[in-house]
Every structure is written in structure tokens, then in C-alpha cells.
C-alpha atoms as a PDB file:
ATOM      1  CA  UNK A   1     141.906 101.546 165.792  1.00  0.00           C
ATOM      2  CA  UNK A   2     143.534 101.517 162.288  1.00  0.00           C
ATOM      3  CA  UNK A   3     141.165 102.898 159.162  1.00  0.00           C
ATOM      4  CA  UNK A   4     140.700 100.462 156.417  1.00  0.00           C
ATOM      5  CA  UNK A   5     140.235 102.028 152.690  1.00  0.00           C
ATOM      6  CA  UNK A   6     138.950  99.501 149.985  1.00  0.00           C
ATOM      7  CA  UNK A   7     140.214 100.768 146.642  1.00  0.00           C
ATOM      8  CA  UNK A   8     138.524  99.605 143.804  1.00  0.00           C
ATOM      9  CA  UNK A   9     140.924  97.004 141.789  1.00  0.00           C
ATOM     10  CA  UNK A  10     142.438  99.191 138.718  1.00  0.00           C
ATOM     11  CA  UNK A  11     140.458  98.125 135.572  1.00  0.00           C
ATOM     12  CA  UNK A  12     141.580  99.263 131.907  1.00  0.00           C
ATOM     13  CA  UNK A  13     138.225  99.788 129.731  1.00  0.00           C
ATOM     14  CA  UNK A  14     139.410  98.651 125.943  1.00  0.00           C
ATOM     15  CA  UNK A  15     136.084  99.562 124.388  1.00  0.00           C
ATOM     16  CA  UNK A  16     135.282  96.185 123.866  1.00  0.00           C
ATOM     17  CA  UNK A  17     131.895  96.732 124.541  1.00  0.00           C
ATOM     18  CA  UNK A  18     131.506  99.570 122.098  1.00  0.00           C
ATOM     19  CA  UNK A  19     132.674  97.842 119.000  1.00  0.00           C
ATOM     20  CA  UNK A  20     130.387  94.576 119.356  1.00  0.00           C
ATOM     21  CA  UNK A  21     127.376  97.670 119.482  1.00  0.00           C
ATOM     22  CA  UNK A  22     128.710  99.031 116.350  1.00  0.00           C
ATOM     23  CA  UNK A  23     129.379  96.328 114.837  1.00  0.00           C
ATOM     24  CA  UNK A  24     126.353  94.492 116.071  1.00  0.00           C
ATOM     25  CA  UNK A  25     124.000  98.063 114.282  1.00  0.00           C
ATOM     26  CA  UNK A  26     126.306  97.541 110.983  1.00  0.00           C
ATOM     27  CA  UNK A  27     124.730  94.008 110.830  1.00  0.00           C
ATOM     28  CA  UNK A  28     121.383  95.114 111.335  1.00  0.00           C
ATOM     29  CA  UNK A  29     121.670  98.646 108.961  1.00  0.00           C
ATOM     30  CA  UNK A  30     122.929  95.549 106.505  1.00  0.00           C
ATOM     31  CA  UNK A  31     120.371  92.978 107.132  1.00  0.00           C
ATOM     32  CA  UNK A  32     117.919  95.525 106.285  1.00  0.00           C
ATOM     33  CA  UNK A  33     119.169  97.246 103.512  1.00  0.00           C
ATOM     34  CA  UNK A  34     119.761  93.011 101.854  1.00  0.00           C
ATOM     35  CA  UNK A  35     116.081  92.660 102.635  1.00  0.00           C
ATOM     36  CA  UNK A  36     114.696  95.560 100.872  1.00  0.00           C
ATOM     37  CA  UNK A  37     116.848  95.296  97.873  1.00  0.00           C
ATOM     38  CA  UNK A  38     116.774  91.473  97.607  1.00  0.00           C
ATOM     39  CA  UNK A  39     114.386  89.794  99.253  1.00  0.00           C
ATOM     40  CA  UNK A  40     111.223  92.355  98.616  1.00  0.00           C
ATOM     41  CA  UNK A  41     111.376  92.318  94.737  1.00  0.00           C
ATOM     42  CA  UNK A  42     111.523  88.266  95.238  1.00  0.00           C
ATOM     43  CA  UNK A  43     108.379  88.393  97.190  1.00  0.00           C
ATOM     44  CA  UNK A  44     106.410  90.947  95.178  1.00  0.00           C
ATOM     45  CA  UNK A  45     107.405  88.911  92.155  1.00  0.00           C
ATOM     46  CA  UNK A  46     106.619  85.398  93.726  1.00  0.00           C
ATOM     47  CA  UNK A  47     106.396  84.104  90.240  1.00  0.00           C
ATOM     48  CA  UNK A  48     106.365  80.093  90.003  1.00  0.00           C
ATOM     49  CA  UNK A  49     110.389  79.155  89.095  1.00  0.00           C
ATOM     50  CA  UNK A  50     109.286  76.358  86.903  1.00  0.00           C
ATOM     51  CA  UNK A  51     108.280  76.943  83.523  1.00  0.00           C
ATOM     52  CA  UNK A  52     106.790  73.586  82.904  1.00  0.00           C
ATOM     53  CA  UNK A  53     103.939  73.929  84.742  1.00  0.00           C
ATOM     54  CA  UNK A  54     100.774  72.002  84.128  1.00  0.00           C
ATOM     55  CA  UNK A  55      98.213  74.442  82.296  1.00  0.00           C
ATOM     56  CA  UNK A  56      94.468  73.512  83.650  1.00  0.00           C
ATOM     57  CA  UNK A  57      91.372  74.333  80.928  1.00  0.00           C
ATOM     58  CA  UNK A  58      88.137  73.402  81.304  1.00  0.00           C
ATOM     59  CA  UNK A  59      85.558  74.268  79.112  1.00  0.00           C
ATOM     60  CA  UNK A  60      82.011  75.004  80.859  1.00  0.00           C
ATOM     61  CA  UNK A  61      78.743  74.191  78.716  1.00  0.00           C
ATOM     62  CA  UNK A  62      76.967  76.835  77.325  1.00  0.00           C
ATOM     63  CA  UNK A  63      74.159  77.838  79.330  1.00  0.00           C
ATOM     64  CA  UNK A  64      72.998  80.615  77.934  1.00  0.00           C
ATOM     65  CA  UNK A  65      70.105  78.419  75.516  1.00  0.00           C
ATOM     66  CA  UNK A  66      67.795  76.250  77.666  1.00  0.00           C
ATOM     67  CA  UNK A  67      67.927  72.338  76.718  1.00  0.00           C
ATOM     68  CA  UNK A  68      65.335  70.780  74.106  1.00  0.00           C
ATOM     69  CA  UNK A  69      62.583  69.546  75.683  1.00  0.00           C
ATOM     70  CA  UNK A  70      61.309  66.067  75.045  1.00  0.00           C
END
């Protein structure tokens, strides 16, 4: 009865896998370092872009004197 061995088929590893990790923790290490210096100031600042904004006063009556009576 002849013996059958099953070698594994011969693969060559190129690291492939290894760069898109790097490369994939570069992105994040720079997505966060963009947020903090950019996009954290914009938010804290969250100031209204337009300077001609409509200005709102309203003057209350003064209430501190009770009306005349009649």
C-alpha cells in the first residue's frame, strides 16, 4: 500500500499584511494628532463666521416704581 504525504503548496510571505497595519496606525496616529491641533481649537472657539449678524435689544420697562393709580 503506497504512503501518500500532502505537502503544503510553497507560499512566499511579502509582508503585505504588515505594511497596510503600519500604514493603516500612521493614519490613525495622524487623524488624531489633525483633530487635536485643528479641529479642537475650531470647536472651543465656535465663534459665528459672519460678522454681520443681526444684534437683538430690547429694552424691558422699569419695574422697579409701581404705576399711578387712577
Amino acid at each position: 500500500m503506497p504512503t501518500i504525504i500532502n505537502n503544503p503548496i510553497a507560499t512566499e510571505d511579502s509582508g503585505f499584511n504588515l505594511l497596510a497595519v503600519l500604514i493603516l496606525i500612521i493614519v490613525i496616529a495622524a487623524g488624531i494628532v489633525l483633530f487635536f491641533v485643528y479641529g479642537l481649537p475650531m470647536i472651543q472657539n465656535n465663534s459665528n463666521p459672519n460678522p454681520n449678524t443681526t444684534d437683538i435689544n430690547i429694552t424691558l420697562p422699569d419695574t422697579t416704581t409701581p404705576p399711578p393709580a387712577k
